[in-house]
N, C-alpha and C. Protein backbone atom coordinates (compact mmCIF):
# COMPACT_ATOMS: atom_id res chain seq x y z
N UNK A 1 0.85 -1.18 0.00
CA UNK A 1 0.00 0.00 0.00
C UNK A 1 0.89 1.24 0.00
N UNK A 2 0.40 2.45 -0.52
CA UNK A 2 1.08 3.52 -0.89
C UNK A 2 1.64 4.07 0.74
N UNK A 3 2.40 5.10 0.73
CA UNK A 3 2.93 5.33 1.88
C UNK A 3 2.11 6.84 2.16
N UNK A 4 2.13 7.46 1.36
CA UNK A 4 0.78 8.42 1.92
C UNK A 4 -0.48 8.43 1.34
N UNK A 5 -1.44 8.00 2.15
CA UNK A 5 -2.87 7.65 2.09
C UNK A 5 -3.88 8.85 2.06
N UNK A 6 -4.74 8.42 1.39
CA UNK A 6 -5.98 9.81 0.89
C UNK A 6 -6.75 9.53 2.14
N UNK A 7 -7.32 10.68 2.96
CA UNK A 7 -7.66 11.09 3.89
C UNK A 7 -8.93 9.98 3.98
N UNK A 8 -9.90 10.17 3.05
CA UNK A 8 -11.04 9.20 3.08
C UNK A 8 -10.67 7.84 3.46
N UNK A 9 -9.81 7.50 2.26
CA UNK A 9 -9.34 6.35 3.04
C UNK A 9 -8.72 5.56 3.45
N UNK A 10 -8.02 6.99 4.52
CA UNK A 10 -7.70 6.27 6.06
C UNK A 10 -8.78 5.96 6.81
N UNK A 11 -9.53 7.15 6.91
CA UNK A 11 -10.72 7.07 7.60
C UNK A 11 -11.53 5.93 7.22
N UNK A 12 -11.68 5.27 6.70
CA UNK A 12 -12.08 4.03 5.97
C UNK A 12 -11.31 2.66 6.66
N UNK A 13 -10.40 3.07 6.65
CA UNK A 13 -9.47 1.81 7.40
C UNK A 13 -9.61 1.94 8.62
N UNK A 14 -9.38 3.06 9.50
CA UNK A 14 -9.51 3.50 10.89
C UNK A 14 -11.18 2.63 11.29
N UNK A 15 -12.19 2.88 10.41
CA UNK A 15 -13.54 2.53 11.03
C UNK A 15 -13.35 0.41 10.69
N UNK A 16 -12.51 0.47 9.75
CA UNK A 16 -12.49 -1.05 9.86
C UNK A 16 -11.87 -1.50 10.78
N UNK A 17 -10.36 -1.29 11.84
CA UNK A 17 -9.76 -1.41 12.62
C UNK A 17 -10.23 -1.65 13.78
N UNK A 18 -11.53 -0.38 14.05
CA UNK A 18 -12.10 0.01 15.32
C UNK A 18 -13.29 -1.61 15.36
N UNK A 19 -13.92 -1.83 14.26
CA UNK A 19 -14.36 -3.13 14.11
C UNK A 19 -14.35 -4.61 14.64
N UNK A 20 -12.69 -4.68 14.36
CA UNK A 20 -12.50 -5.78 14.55
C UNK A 20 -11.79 -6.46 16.43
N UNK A 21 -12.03 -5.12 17.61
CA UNK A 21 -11.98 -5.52 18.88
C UNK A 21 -13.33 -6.41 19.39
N UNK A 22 -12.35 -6.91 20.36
CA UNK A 22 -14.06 -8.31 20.95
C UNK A 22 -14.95 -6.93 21.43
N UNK A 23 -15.57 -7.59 21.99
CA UNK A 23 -16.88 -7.45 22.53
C UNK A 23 -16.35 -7.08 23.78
N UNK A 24 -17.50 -5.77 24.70
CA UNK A 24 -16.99 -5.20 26.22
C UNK A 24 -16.82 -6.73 27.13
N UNK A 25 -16.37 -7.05 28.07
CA UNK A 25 -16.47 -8.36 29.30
C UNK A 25 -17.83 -8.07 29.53
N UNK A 26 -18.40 -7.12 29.74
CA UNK A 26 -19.45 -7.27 30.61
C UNK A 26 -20.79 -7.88 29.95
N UNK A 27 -20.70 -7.61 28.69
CA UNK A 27 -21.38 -8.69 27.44
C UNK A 27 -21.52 -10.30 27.92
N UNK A 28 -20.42 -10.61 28.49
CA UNK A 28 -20.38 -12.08 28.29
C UNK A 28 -21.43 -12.29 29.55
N UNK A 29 -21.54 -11.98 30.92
CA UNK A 29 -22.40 -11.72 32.20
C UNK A 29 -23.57 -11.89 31.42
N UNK A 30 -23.58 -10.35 30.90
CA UNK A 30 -25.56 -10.20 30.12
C UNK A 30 -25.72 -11.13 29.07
N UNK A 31 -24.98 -12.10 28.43
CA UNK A 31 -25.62 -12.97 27.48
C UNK A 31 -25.51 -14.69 28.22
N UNK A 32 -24.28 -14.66 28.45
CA UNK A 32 -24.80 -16.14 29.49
C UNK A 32 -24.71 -16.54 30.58
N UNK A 33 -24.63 -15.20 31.44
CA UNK A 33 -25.22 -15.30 32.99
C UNK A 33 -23.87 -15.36 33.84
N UNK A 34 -23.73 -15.70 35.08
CA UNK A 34 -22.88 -15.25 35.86
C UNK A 34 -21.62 -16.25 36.03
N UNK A 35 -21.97 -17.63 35.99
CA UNK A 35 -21.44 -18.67 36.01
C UNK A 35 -20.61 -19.44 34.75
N UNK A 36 -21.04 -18.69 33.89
CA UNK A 36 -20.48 -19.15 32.47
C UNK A 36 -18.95 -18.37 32.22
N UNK A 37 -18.25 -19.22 32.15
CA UNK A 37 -16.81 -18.73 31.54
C UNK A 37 -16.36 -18.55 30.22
N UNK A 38 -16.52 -17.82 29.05
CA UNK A 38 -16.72 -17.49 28.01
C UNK A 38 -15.73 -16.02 27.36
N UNK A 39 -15.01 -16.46 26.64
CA UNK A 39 -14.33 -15.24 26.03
C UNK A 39 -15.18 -14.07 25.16
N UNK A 40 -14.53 -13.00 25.71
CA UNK A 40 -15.95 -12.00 24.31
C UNK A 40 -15.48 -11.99 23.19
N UNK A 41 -14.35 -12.45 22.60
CA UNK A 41 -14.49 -12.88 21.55
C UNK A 41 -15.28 -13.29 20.56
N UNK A 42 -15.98 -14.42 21.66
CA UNK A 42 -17.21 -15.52 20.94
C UNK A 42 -18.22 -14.74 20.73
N UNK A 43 -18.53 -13.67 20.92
CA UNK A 43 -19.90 -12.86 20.42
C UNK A 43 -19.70 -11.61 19.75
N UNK A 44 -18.38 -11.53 19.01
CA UNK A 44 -17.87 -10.26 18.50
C UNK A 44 -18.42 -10.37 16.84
N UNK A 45 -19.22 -9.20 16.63
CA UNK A 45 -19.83 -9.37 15.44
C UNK A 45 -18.55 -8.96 14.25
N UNK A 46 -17.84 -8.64 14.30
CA UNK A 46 -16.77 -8.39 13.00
C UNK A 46 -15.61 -8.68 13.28
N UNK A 47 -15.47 -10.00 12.52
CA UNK A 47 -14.19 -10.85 13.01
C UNK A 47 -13.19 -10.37 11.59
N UNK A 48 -12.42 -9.78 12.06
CA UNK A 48 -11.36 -9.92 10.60
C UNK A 48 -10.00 -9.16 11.02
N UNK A 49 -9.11 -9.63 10.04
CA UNK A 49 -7.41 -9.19 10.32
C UNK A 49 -7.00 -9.06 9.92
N UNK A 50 -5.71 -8.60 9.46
CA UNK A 50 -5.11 -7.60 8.28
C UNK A 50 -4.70 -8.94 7.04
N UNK A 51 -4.11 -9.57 8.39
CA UNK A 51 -3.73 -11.28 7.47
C UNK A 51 -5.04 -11.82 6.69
N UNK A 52 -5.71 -11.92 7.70
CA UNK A 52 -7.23 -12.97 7.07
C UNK A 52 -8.00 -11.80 6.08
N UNK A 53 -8.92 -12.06 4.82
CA UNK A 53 -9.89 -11.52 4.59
C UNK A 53 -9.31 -9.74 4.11
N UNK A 54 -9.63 -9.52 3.19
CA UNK A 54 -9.17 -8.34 2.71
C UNK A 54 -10.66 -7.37 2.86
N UNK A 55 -10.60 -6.09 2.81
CA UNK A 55 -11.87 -4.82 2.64
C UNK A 55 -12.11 -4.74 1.94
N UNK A 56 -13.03 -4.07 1.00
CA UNK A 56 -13.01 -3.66 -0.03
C UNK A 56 -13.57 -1.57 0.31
N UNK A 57 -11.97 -1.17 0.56
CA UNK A 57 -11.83 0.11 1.40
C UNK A 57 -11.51 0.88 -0.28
């Protein structure tokens, strides 16, 4: 990729970046209760990585 990027899209990449963190902890409590040990990972709706899966930015 070029070394200086058009403003749009960075901003384009920046909102894909912000995407791809799990889910808050406190998610995992409110979806399967108190006793359940569960990464928030497992309920993170936009799974992707620079390696895996390309944008179409």
């Amino acid at each position: 990729m070029a070394t200086n990027k058009h403003p749009a899209k960075k901003k384009r990449l920046i909102k894909k970046g912000n995407q791809t963190k799990w889910a808050p902890f406190w998610t995992v409590f409110k979806i399967y209760g108190k006793g359940r040990r569960v990464h928030p990972s497992r309920h993170t709706e936009v799974k992707r990585s620079w390696r895996r899966g390309n944008t179409k930015v």
